[in-house]
N, C-alpha and C. Protein backbone atom coordinates (compact mmCIF):
# COMPACT_ATOMS: atom_id res chain seq x y z
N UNK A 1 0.84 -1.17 0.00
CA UNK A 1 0.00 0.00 0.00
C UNK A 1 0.88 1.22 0.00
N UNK A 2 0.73 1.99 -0.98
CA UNK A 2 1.47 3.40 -0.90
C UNK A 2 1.20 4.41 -0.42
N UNK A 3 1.33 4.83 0.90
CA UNK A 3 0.87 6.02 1.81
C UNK A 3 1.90 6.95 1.87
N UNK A 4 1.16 8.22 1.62
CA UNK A 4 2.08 9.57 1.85
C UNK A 4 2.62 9.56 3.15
N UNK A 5 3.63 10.28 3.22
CA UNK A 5 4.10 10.69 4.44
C UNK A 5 3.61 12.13 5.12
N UNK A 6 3.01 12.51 4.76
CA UNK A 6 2.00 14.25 5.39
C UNK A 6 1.59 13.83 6.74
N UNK A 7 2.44 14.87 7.48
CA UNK A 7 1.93 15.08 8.82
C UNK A 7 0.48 15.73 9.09
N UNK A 8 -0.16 14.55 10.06
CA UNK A 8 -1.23 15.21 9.90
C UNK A 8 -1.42 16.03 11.60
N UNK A 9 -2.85 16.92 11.95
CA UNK A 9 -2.90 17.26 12.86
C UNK A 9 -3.59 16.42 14.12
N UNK A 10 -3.35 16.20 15.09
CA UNK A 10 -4.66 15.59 16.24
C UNK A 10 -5.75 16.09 15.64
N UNK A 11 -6.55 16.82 15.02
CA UNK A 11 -7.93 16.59 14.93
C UNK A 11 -8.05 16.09 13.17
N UNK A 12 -7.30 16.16 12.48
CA UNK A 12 -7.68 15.73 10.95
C UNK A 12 -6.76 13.87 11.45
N UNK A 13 -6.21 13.82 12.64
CA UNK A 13 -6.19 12.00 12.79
C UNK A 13 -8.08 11.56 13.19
N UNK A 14 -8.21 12.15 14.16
CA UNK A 14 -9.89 12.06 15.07
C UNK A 14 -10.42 11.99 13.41
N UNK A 15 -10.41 13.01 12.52
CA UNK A 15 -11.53 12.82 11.77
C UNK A 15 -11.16 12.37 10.59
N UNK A 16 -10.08 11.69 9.79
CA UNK A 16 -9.63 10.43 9.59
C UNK A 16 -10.24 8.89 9.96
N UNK A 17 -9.93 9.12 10.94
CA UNK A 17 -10.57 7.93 12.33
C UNK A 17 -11.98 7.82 12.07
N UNK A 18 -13.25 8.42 11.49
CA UNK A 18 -14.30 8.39 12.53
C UNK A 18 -14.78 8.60 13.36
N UNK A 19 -13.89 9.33 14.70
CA UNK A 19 -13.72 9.56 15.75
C UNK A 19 -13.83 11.02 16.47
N UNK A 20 -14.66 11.09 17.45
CA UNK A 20 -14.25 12.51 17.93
C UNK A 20 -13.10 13.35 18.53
N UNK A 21 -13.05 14.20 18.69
CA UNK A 21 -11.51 14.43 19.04
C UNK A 21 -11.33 14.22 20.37
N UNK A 22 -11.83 13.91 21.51
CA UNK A 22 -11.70 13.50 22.58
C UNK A 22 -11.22 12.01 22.61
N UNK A 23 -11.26 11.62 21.44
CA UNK A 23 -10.42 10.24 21.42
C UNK A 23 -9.28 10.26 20.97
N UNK A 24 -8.90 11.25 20.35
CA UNK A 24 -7.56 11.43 19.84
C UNK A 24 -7.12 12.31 21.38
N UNK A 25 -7.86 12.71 21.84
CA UNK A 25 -6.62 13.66 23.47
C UNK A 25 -6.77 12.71 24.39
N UNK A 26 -7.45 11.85 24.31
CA UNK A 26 -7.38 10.52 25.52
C UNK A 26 -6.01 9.78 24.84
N UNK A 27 -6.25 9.50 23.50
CA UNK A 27 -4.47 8.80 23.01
C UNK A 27 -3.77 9.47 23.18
N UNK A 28 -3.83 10.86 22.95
CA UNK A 28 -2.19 11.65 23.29
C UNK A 28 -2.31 11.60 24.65
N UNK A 29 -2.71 11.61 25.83
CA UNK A 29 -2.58 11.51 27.20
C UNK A 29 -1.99 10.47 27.58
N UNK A 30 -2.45 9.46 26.98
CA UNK A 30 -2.57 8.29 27.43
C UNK A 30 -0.53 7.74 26.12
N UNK A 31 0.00 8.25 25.81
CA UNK A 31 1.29 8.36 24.81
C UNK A 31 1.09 7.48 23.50
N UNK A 32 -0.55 7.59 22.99
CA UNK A 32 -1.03 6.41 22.17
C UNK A 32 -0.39 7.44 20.72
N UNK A 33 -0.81 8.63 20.74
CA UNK A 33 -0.14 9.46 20.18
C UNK A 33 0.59 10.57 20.35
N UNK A 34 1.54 10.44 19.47
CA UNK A 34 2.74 11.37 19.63
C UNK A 34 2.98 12.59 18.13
N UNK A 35 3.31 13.56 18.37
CA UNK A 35 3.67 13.91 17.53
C UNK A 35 4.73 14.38 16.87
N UNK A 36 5.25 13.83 15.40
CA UNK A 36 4.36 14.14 14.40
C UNK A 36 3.44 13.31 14.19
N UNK A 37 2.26 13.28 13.72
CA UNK A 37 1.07 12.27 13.12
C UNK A 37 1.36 12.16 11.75
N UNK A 38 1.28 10.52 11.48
CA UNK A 38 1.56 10.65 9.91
C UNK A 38 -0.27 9.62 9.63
N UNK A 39 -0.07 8.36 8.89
CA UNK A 39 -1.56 8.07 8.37
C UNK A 39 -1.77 6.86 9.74
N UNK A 40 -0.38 6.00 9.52
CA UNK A 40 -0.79 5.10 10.95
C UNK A 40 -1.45 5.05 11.95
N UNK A 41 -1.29 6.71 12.41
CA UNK A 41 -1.78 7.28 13.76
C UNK A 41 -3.92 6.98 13.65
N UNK A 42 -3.76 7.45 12.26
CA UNK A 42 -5.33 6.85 11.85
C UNK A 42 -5.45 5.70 12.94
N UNK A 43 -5.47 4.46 12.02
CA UNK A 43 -5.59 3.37 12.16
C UNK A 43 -5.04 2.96 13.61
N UNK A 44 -3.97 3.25 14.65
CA UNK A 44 -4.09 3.21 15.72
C UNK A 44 -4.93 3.57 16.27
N UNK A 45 -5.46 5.12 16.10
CA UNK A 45 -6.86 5.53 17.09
C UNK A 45 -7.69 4.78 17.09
N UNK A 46 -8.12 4.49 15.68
CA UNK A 46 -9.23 2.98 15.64
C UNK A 46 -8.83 2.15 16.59
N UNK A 47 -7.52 1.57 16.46
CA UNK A 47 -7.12 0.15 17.51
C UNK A 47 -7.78 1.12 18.67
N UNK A 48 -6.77 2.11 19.51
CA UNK A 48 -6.93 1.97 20.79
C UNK A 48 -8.81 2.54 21.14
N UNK A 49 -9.58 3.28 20.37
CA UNK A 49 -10.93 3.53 20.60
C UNK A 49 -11.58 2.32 20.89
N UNK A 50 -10.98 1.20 20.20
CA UNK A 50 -11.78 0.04 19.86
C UNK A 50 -11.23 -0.85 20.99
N UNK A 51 -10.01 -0.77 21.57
CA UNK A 51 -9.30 -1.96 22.69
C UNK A 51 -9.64 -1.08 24.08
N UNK A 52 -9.74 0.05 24.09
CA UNK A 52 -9.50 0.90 25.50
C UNK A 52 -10.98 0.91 25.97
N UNK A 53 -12.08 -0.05 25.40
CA UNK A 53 -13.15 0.05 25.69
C UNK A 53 -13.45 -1.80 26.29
N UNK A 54 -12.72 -2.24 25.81
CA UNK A 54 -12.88 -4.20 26.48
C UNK A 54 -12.20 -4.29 27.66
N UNK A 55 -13.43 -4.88 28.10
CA UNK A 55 -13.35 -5.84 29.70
C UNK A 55 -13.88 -7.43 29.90
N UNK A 56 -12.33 -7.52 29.45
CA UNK A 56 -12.49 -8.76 29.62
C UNK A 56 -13.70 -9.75 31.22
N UNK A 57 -13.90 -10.91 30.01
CA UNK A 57 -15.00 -11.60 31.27
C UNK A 57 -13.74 -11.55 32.71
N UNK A 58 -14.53 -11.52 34.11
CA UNK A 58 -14.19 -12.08 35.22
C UNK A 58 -13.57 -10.94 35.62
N UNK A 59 -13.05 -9.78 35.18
CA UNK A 59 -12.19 -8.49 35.24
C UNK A 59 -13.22 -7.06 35.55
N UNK A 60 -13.09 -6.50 36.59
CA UNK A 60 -14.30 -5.20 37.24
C UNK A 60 -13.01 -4.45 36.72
N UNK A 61 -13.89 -3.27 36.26
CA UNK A 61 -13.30 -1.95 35.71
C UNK A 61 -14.19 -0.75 36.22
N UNK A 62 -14.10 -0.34 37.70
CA UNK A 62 -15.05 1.31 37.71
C UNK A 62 -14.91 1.67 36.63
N UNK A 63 -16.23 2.56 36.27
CA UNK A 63 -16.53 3.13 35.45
C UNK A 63 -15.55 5.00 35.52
N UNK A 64 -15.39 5.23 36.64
CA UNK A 64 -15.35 6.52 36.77
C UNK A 64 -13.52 6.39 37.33
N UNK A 65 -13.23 5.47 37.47
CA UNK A 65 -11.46 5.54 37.35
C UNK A 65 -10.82 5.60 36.24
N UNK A 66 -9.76 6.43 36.80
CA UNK A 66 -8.86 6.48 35.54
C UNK A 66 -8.24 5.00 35.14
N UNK A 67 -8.35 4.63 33.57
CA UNK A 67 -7.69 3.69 32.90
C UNK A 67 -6.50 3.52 32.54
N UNK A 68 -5.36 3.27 33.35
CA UNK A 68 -4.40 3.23 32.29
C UNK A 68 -4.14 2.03 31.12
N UNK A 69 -3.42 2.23 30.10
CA UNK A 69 -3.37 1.98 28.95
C UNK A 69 -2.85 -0.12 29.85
N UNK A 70 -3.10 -0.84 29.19
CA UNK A 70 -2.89 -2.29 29.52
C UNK A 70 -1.69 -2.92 28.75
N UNK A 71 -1.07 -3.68 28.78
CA UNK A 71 0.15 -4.06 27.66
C UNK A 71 -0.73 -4.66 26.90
N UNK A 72 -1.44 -5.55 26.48
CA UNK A 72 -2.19 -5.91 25.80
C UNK A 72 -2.86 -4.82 24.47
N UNK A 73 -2.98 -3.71 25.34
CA UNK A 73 -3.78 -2.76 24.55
C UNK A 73 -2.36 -2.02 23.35
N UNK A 74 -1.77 -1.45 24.24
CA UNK A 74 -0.84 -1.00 23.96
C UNK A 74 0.12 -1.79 22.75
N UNK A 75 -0.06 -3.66 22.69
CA UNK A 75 0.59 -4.14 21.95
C UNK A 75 -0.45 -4.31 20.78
N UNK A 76 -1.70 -4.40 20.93
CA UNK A 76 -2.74 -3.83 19.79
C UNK A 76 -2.89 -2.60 19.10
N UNK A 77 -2.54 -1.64 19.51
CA UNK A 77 -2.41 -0.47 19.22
C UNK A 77 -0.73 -0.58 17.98
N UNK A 78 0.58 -0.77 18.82
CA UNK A 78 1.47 -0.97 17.90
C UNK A 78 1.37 -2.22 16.85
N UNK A 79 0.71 -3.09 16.98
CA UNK A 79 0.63 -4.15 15.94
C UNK A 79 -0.24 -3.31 14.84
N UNK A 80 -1.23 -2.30 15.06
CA UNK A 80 -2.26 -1.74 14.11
C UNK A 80 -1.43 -0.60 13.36
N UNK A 81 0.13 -0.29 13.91
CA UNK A 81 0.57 0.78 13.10
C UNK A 81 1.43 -0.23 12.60
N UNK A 82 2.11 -1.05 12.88
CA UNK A 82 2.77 -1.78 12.13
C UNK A 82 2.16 -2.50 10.44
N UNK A 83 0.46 -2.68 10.81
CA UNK A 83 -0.17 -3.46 9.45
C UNK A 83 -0.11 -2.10 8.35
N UNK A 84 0.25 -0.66 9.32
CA UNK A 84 -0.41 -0.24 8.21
C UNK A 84 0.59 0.17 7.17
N UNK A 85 2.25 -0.54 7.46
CA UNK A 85 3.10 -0.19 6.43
C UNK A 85 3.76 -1.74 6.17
N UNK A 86 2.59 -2.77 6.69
CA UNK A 86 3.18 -3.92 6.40
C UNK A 86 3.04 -4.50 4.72
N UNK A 87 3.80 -4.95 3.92
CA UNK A 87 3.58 -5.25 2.75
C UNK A 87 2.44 -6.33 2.23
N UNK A 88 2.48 -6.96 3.70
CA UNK A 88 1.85 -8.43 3.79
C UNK A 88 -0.01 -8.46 3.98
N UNK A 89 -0.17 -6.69 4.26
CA UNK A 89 -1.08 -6.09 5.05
C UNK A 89 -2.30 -6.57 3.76
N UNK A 90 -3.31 -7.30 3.85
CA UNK A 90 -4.57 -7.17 3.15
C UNK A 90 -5.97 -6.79 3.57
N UNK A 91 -6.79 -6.61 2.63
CA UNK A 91 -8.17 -6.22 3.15
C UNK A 91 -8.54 -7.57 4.21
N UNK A 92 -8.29 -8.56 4.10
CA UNK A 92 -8.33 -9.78 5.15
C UNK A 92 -7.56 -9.73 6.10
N UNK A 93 -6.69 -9.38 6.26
CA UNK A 93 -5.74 -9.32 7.76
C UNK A 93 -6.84 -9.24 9.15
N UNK A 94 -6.61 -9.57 9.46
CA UNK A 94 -7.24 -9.79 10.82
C UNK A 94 -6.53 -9.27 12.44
N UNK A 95 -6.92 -8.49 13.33
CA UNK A 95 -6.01 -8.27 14.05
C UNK A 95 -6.96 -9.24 15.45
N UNK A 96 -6.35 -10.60 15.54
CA UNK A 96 -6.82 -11.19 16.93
C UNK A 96 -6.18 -10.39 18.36
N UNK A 97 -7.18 -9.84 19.50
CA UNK A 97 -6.95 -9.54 20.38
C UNK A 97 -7.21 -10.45 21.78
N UNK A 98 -6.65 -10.88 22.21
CA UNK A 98 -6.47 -12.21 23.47
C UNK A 98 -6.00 -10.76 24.79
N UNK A 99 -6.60 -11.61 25.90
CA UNK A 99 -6.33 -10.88 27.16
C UNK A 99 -4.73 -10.52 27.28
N UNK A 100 -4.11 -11.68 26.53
CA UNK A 100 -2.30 -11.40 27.07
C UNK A 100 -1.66 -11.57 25.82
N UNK A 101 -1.97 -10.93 24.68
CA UNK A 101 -1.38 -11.21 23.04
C UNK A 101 -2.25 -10.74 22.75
N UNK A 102 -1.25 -10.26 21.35
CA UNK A 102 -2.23 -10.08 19.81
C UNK A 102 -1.75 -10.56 19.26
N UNK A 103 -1.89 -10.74 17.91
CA UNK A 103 -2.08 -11.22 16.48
C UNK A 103 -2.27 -11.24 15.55
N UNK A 104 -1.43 -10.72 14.30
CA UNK A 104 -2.28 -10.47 12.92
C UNK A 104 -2.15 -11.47 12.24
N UNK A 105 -3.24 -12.13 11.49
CA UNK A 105 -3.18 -13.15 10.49
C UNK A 105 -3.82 -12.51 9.44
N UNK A 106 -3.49 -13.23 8.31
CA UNK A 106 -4.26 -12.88 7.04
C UNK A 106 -4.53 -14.04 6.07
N UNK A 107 -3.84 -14.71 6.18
CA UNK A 107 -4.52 -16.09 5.10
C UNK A 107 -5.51 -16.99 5.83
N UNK A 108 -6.04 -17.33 5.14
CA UNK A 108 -7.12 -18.77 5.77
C UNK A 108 -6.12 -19.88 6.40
N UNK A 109 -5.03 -20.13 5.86
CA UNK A 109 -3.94 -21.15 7.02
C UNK A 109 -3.70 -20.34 8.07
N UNK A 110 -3.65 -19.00 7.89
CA UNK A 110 -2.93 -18.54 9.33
C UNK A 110 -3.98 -18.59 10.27
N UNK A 111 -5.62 -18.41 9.51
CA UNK A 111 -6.62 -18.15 10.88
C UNK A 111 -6.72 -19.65 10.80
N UNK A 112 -7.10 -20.48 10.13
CA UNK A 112 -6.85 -21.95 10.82
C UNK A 112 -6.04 -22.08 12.08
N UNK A 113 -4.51 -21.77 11.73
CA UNK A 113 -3.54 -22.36 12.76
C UNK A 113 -3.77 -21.31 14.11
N UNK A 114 -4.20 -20.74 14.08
CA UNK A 114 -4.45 -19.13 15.13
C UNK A 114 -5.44 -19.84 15.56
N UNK A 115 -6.05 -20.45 15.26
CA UNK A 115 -7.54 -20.92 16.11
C UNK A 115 -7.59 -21.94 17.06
N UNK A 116 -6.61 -22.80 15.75
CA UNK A 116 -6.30 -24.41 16.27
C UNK A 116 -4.89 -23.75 17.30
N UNK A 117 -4.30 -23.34 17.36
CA UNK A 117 -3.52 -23.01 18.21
C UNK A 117 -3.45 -21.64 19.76
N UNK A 118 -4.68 -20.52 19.51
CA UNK A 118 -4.77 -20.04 20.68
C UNK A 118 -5.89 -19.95 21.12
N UNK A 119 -7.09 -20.43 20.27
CA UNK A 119 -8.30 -19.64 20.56
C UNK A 119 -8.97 -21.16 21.71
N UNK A 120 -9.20 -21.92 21.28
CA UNK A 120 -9.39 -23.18 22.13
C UNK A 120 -10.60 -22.65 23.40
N UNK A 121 -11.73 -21.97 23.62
CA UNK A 121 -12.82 -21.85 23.96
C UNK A 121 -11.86 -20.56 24.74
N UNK A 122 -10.84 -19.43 24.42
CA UNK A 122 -10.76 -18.76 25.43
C UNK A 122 -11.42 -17.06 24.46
N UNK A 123 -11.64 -16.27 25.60
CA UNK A 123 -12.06 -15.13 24.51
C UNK A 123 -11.27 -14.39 23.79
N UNK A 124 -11.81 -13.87 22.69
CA UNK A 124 -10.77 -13.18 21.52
C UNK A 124 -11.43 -12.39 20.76
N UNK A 125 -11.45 -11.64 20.43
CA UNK A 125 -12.05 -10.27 19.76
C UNK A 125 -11.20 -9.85 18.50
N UNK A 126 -11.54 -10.03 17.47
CA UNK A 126 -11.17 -9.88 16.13
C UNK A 126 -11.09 -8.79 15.28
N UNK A 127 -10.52 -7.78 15.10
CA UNK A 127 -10.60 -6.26 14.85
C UNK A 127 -10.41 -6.91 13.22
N UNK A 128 -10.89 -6.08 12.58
CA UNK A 128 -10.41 -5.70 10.73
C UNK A 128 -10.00 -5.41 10.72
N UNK A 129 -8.33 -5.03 10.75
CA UNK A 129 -7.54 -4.09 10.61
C UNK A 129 -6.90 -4.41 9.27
N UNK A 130 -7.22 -5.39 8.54
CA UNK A 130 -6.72 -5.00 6.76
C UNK A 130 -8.04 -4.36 6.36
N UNK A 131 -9.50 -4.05 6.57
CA UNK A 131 -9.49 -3.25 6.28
C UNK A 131 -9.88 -2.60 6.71
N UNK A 132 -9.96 -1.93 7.66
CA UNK A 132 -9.47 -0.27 8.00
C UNK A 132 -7.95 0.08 7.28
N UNK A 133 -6.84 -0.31 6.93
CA UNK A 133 -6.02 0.08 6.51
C UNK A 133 -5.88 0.16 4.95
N UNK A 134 -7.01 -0.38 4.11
CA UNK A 134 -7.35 -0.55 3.03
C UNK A 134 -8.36 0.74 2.76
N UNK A 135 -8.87 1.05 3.94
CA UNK A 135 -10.19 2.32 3.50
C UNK A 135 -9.32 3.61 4.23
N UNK A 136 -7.84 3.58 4.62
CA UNK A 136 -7.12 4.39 4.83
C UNK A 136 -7.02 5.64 3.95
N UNK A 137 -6.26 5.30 2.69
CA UNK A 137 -6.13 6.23 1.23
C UNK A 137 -7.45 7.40 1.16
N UNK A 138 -8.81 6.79 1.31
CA UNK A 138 -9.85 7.41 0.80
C UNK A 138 -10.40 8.54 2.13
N UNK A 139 -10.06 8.03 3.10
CA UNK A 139 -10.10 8.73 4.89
C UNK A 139 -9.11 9.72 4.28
N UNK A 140 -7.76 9.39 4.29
CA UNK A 140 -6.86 10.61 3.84
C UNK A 140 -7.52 11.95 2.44
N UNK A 141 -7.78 10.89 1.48
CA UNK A 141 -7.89 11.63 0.70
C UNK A 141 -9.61 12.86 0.92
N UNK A 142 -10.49 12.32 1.61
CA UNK A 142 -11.59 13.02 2.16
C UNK A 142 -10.83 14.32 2.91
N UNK A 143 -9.81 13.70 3.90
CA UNK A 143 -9.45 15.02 4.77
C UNK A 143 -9.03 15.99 3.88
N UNK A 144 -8.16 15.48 3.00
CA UNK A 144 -7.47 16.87 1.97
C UNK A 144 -8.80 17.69 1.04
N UNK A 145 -9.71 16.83 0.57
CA UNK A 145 -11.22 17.27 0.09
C UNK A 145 -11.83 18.40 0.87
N UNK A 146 -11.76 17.71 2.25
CA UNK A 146 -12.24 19.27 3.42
C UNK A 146 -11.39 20.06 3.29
N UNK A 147 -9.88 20.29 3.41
CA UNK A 147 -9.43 21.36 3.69
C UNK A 147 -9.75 22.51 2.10
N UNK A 148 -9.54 21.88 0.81
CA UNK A 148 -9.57 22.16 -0.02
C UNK A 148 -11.06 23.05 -0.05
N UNK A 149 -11.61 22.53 0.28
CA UNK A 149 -13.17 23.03 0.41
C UNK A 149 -13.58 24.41 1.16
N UNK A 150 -12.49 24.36 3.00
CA UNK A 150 -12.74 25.61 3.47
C UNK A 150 -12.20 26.63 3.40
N UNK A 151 -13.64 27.86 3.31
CA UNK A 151 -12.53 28.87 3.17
C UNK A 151 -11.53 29.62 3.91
N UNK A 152 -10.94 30.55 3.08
CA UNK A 152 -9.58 31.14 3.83
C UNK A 152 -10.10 32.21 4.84
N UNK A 153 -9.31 32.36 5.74
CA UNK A 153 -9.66 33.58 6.70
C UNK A 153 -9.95 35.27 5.47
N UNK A 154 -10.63 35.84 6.26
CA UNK A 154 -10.51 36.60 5.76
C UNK A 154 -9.34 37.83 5.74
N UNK A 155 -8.94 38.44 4.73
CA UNK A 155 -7.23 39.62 4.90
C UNK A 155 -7.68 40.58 5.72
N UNK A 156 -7.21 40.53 6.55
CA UNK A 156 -6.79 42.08 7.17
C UNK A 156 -6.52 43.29 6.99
């Protein structure tokens, strides 16, 4: 996949993402993002919006405490910037999330052997992350559509 390198801002990642921008300042708080933002940062916010919200069975989470970030999460989050400059990366990639691992597979042998080998009745939550990183290009290319669109301040 051929992605520009254009830094983008915390709120054109949020709206990239889908996302409001309070999910992009919970990732920068939380060191999910850093800047500069390039397109990855996308597709991470997805991961961590999407992981910073599971509780696992048997596990109490107050509602009103602060969360910090989990290694688990955190290794979902970098596995989701990694697919998105991986060569191997397809609209099928799969990102398996397990209480203590992740996982990207993408062929039908790999989710075979991923199944037959970790899933065995324990829970696992399956993100798309080939494609979200496949509907990346057109997220980017929308943001540049808006800016193109608004107008300029007015001269002084």
């Amino acid at each position: 996949m051929s992605l520009t390198s254009e830094q983008l801002s915390t709120s054109a990642v949020a709206t990239a993402a889908g996302l409001s921008e309070s999910w992009a300042w919970k990732a920068r708080d939380q060191g999910v993002l850093t800047e500069p933002h390039f397109e990855d940062a996308v597709v991470a916010l997805r991961v961590y919006a999407f992981v910073s919200q599971i509780v696992w069975p048997g596990t109490r989470r107050p509602r009103s405490a602060r969360q910090d970030l989990e290694l688990w999460q955190s290794m979902a989050v970098e596995a989701a910037r990694q697919a998105v400059s991986d060569t191997d990366t397809t609209p099928e990639t799969a990102l398996w999330v397990l209480e203590d691992s992740v996982h990207l597979v993408t062929t039908p042998a790999e989710r075979a052997a991923f199944d037959l080998k970790h899933l065995g009745g324990r829970v696992a939550i399956r993100v798309p992350i080939g494609q979200w990183v496949t509907e990346l290009p057109d997220a980017i290319a929308q943001l540049k559509a808006r800016r193109r669109r608004q107008p300029s301040p007015p001269a002084a």
